[in-house]
N, C-alpha and C. Protein backbone atom coordinates (compact mmCIF):
# COMPACT_ATOMS: atom_id res chain seq x y z
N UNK A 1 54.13 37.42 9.69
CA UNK A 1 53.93 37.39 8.26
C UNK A 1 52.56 36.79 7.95
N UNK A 2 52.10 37.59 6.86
CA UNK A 2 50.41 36.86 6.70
C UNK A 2 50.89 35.95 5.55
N UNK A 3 50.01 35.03 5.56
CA UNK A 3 49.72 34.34 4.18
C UNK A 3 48.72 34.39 3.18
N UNK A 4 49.04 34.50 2.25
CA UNK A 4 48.18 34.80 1.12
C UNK A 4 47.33 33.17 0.96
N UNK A 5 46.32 33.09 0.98
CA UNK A 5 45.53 31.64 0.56
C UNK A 5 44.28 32.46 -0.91
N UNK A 6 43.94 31.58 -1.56
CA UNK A 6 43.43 31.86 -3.25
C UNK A 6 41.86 31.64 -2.84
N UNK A 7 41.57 31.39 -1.83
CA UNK A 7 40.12 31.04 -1.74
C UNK A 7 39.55 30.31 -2.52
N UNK A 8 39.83 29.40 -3.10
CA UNK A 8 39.14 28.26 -3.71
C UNK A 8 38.25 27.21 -3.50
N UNK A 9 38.82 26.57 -2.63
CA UNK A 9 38.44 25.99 -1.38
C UNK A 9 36.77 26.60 -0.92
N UNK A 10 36.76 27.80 -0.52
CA UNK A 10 35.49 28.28 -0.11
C UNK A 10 34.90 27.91 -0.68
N UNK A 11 35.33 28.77 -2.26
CA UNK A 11 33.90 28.89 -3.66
C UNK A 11 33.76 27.32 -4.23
N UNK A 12 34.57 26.29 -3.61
CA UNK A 12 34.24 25.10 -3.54
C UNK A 12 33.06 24.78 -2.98
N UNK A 13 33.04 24.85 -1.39
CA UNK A 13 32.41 24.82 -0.32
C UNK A 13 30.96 25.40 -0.91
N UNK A 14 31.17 26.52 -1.33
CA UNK A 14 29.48 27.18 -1.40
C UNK A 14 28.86 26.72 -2.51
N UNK A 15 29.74 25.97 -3.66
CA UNK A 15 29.33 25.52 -4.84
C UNK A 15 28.43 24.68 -4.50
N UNK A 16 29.15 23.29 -4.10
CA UNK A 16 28.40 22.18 -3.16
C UNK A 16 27.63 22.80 -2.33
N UNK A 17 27.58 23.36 -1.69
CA UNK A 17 26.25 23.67 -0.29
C UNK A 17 24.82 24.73 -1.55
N UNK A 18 25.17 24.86 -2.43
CA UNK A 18 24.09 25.58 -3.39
C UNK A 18 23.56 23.74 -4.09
N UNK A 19 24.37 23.38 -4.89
CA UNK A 19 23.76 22.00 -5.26
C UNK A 19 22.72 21.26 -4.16
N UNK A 20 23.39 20.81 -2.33
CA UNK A 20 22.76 19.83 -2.02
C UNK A 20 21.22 21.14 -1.69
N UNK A 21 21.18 22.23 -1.62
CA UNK A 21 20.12 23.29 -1.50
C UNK A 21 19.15 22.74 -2.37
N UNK A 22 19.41 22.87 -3.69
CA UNK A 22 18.59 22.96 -5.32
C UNK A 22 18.27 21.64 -4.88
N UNK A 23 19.08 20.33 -4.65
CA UNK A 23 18.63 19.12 -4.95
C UNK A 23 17.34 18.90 -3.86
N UNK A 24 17.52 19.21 -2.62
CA UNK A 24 16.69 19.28 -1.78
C UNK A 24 15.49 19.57 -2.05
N UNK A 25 15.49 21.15 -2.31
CA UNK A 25 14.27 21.61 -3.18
C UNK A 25 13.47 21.06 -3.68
N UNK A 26 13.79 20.55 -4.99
CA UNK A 26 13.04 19.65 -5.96
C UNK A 26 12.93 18.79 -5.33
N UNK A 27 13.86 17.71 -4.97
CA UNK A 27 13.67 16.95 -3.87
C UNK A 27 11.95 16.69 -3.43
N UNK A 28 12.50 17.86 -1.97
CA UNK A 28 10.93 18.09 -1.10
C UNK A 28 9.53 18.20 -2.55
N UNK A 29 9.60 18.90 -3.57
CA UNK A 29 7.99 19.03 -3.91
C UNK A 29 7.69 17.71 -4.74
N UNK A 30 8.99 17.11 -5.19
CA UNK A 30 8.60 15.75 -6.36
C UNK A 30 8.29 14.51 -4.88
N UNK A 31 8.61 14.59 -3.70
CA UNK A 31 8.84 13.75 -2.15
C UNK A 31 7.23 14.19 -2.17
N UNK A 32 6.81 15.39 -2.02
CA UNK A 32 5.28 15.71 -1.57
C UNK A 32 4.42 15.16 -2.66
N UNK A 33 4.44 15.27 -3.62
CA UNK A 33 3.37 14.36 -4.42
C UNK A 33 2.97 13.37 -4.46
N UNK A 34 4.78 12.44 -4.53
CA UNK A 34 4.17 10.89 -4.25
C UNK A 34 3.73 10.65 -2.87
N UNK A 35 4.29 11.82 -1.92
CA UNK A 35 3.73 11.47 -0.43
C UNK A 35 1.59 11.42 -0.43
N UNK A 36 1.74 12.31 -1.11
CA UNK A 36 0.22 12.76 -1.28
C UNK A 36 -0.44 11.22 -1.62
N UNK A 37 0.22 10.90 -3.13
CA UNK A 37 -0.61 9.85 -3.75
C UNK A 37 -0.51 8.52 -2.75
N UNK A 38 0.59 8.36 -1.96
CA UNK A 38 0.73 7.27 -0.96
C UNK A 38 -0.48 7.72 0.19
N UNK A 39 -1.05 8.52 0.05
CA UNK A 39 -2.07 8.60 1.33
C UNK A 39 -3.15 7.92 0.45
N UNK A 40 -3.49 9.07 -0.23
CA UNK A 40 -5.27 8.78 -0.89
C UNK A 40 -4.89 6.96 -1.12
N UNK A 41 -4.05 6.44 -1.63
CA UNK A 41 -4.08 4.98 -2.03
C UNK A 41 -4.16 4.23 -0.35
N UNK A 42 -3.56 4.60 0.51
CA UNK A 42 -3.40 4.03 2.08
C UNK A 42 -5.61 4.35 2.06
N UNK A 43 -5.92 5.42 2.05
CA UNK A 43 -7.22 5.85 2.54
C UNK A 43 -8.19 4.72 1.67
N UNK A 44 -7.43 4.60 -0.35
CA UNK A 44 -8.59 3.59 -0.65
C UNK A 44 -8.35 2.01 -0.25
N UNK A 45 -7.39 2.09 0.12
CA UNK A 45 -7.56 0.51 1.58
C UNK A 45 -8.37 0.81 2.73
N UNK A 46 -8.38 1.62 3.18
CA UNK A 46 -9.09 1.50 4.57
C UNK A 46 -10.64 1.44 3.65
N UNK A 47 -11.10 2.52 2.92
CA UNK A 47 -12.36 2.31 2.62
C UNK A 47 -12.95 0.67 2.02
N UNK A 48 -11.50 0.06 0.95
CA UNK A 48 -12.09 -1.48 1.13
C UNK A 48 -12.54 -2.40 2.36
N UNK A 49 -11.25 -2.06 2.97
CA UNK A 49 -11.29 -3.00 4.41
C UNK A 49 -12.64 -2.88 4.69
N UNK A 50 -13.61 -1.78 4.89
CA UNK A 50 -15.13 -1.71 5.68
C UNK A 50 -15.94 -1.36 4.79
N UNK A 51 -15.70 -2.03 3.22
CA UNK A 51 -16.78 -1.46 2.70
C UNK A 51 -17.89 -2.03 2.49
N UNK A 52 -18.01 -3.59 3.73
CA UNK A 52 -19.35 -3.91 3.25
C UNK A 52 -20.30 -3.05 4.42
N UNK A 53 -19.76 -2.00 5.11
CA UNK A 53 -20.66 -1.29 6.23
C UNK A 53 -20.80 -0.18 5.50
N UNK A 54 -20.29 0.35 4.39
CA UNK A 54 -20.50 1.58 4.03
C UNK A 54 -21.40 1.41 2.17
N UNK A 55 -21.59 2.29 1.93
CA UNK A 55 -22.45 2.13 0.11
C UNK A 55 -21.46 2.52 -0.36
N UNK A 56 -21.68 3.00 -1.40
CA UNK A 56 -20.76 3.50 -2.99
C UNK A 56 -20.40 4.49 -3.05
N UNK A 57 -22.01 5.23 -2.48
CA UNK A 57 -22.22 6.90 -2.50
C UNK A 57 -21.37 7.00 -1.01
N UNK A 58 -21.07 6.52 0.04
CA UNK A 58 -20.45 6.90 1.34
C UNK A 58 -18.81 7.07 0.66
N UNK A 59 -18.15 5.86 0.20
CA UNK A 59 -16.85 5.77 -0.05
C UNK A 59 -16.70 6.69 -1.46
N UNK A 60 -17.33 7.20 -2.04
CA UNK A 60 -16.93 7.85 -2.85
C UNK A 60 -16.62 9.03 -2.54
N UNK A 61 -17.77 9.79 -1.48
CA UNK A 61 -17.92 11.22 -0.90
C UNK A 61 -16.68 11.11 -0.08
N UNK A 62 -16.21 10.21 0.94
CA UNK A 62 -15.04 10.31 1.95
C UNK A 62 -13.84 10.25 0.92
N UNK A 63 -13.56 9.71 -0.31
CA UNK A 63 -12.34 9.56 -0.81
C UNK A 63 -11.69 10.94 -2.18
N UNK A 64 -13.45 11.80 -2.43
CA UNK A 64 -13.27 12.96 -2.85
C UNK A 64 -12.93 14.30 -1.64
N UNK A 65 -13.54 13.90 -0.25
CA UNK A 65 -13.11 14.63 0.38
C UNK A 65 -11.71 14.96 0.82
N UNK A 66 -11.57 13.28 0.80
CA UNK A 66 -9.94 13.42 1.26
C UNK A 66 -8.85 13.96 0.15
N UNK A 67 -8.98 13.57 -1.11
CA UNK A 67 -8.40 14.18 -2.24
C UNK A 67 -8.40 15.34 -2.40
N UNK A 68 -9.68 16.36 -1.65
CA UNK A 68 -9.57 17.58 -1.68
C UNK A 68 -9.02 18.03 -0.68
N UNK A 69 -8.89 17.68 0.42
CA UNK A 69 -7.95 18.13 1.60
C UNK A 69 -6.61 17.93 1.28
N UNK A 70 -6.52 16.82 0.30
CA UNK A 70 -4.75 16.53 0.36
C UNK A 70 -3.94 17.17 -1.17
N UNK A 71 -4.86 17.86 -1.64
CA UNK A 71 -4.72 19.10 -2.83
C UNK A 71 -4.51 18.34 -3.93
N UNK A 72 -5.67 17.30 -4.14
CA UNK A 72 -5.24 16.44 -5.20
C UNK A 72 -5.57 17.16 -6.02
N UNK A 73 -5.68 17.17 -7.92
CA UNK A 73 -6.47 17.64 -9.17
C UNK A 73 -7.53 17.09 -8.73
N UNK A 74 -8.74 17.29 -9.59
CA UNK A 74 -9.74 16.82 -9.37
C UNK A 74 -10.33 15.48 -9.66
N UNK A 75 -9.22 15.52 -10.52
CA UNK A 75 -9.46 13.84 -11.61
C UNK A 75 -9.44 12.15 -10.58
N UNK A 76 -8.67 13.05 -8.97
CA UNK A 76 -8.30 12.35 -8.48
C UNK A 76 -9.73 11.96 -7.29
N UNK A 77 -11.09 12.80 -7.56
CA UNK A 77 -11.41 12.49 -6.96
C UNK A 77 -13.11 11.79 -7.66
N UNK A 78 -12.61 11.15 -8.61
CA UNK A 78 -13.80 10.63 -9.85
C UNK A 78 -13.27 9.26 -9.49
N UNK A 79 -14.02 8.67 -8.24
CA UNK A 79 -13.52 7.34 -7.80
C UNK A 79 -14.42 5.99 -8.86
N UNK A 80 -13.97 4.86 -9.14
CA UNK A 80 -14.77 3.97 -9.70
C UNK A 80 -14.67 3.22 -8.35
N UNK A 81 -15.98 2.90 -8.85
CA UNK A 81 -16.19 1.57 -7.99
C UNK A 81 -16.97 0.58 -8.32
N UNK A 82 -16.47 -0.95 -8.66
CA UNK A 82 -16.73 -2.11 -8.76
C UNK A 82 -17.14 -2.95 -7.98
N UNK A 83 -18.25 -3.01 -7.72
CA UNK A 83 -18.41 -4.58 -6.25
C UNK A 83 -19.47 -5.87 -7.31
N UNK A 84 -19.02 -6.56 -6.73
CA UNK A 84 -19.42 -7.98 -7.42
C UNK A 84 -20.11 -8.59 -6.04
N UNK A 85 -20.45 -10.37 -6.01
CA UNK A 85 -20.84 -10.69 -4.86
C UNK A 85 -20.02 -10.62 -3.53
N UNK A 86 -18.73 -11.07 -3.96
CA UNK A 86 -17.89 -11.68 -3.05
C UNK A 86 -16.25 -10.26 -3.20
N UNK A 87 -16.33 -9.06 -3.92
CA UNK A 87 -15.03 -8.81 -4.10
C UNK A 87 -15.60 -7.12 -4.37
N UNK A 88 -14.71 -6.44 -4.18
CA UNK A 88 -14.83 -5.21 -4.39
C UNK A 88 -13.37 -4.64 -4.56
N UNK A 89 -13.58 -3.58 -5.62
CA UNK A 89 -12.33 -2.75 -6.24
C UNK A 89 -13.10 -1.38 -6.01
N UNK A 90 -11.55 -0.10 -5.95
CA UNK A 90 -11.89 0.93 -5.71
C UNK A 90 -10.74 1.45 -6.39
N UNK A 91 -10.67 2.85 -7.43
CA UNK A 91 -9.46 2.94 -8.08
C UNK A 91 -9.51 4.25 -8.42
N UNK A 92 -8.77 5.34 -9.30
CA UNK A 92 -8.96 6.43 -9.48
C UNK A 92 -7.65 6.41 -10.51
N UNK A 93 -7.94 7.61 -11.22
CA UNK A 93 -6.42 7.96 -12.31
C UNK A 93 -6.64 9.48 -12.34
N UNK A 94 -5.20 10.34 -11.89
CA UNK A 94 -5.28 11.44 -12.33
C UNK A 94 -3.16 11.73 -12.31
N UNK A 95 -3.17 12.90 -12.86
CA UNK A 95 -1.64 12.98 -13.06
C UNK A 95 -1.59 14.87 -12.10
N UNK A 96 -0.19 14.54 -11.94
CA UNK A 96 0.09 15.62 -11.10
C UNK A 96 1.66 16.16 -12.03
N UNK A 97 2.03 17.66 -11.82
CA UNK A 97 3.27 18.17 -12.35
C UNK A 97 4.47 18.57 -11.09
N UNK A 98 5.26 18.24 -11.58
CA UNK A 98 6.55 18.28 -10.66
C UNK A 98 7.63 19.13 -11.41
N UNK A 99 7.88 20.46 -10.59
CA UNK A 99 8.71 21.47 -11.19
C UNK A 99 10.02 21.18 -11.10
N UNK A 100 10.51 21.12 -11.95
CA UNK A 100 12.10 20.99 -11.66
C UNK A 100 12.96 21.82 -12.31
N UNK A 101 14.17 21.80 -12.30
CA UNK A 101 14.72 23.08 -13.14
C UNK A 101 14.93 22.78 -14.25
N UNK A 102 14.29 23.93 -15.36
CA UNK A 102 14.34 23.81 -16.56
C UNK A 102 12.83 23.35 -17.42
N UNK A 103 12.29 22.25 -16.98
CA UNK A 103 11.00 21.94 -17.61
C UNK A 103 10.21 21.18 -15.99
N UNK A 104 8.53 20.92 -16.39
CA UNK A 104 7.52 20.11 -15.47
C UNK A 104 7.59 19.03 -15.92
N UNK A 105 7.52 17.78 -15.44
CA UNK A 105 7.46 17.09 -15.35
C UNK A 105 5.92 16.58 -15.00
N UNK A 106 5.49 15.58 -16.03
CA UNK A 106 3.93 14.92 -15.34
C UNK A 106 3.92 13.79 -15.13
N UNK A 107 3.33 13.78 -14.35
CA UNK A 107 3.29 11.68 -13.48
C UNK A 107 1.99 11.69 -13.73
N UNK A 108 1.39 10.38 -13.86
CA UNK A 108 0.28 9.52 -13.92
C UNK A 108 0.56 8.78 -12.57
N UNK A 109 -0.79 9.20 -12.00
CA UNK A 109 -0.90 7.78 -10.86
C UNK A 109 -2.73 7.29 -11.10
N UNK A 110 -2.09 5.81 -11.02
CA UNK A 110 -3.48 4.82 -10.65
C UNK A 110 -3.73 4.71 -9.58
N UNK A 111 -4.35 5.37 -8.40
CA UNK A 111 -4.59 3.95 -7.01
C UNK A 111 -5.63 3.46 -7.10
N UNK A 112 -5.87 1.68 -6.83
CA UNK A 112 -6.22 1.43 -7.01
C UNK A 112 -6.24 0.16 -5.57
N UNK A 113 -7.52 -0.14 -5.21
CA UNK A 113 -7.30 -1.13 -4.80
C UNK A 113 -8.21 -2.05 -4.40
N UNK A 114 -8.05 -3.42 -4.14
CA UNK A 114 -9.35 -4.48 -4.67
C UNK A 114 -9.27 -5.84 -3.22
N UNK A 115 -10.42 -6.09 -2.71
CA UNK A 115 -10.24 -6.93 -1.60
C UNK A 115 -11.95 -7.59 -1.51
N UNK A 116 -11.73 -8.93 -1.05
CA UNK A 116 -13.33 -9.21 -0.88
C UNK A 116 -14.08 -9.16 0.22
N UNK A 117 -15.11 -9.34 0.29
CA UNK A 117 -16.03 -8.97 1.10
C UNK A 117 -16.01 -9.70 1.58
């Protein structure tokens, strides 16, 4: 004798396995942006750490380069830079969009970062 089962259960199963899909998704590209902005900010530390061996014009050119390799906007690669006697800051502001379902989303990021000589 067969049994009849309603399949519910399945269209359960695939309901959930479509959600953790979508969440993933968005997930991964809103995960890649801030991954992005966590570099260029890691890179404007290293350029403080040695910037009394390098000029203004050196750390500016390496931190637009890297912004362009790491697919920043461009805004991200209009670095300021502050040095005083004893202290130096290095910082940038640009915003990035994060697709999600239904509307974009825009973030503002500052990196910024400041250490002395």
């Amino acid at each position: 004798m067969v049994a009849h089962r309603r399949g519910a259960s399945t269209l359960g199963c695939l309901f959930t396995l479509l959600i953790l899909v979508a969440v993933a998704y968005f997930g991964f590209n809103a995960g890649e942006v801030y991954l992005r902005s966590y570099r260029f900010r890691d890179a404007m530390e290293n350029q403080v750490k040695f910037a009394k061996y390098a000029s203004d014009d050196d750390i500016r050119k390496r931190l637009r380069s890297l912004a362009d390799s790491l697919g920043l906007p461009e805004d991200a690669g209009r670095v300021r830079i502050r040095r005083s006697a004893n202290r130096i800051t290095v910082s940038s502001e640009y915003t990035e969009n994060i697709e999600l379902p239904g509307f974009i989303k825009t973030v503002s990021f500052a990196p910024s970062f400041s250490a002395g000589l």
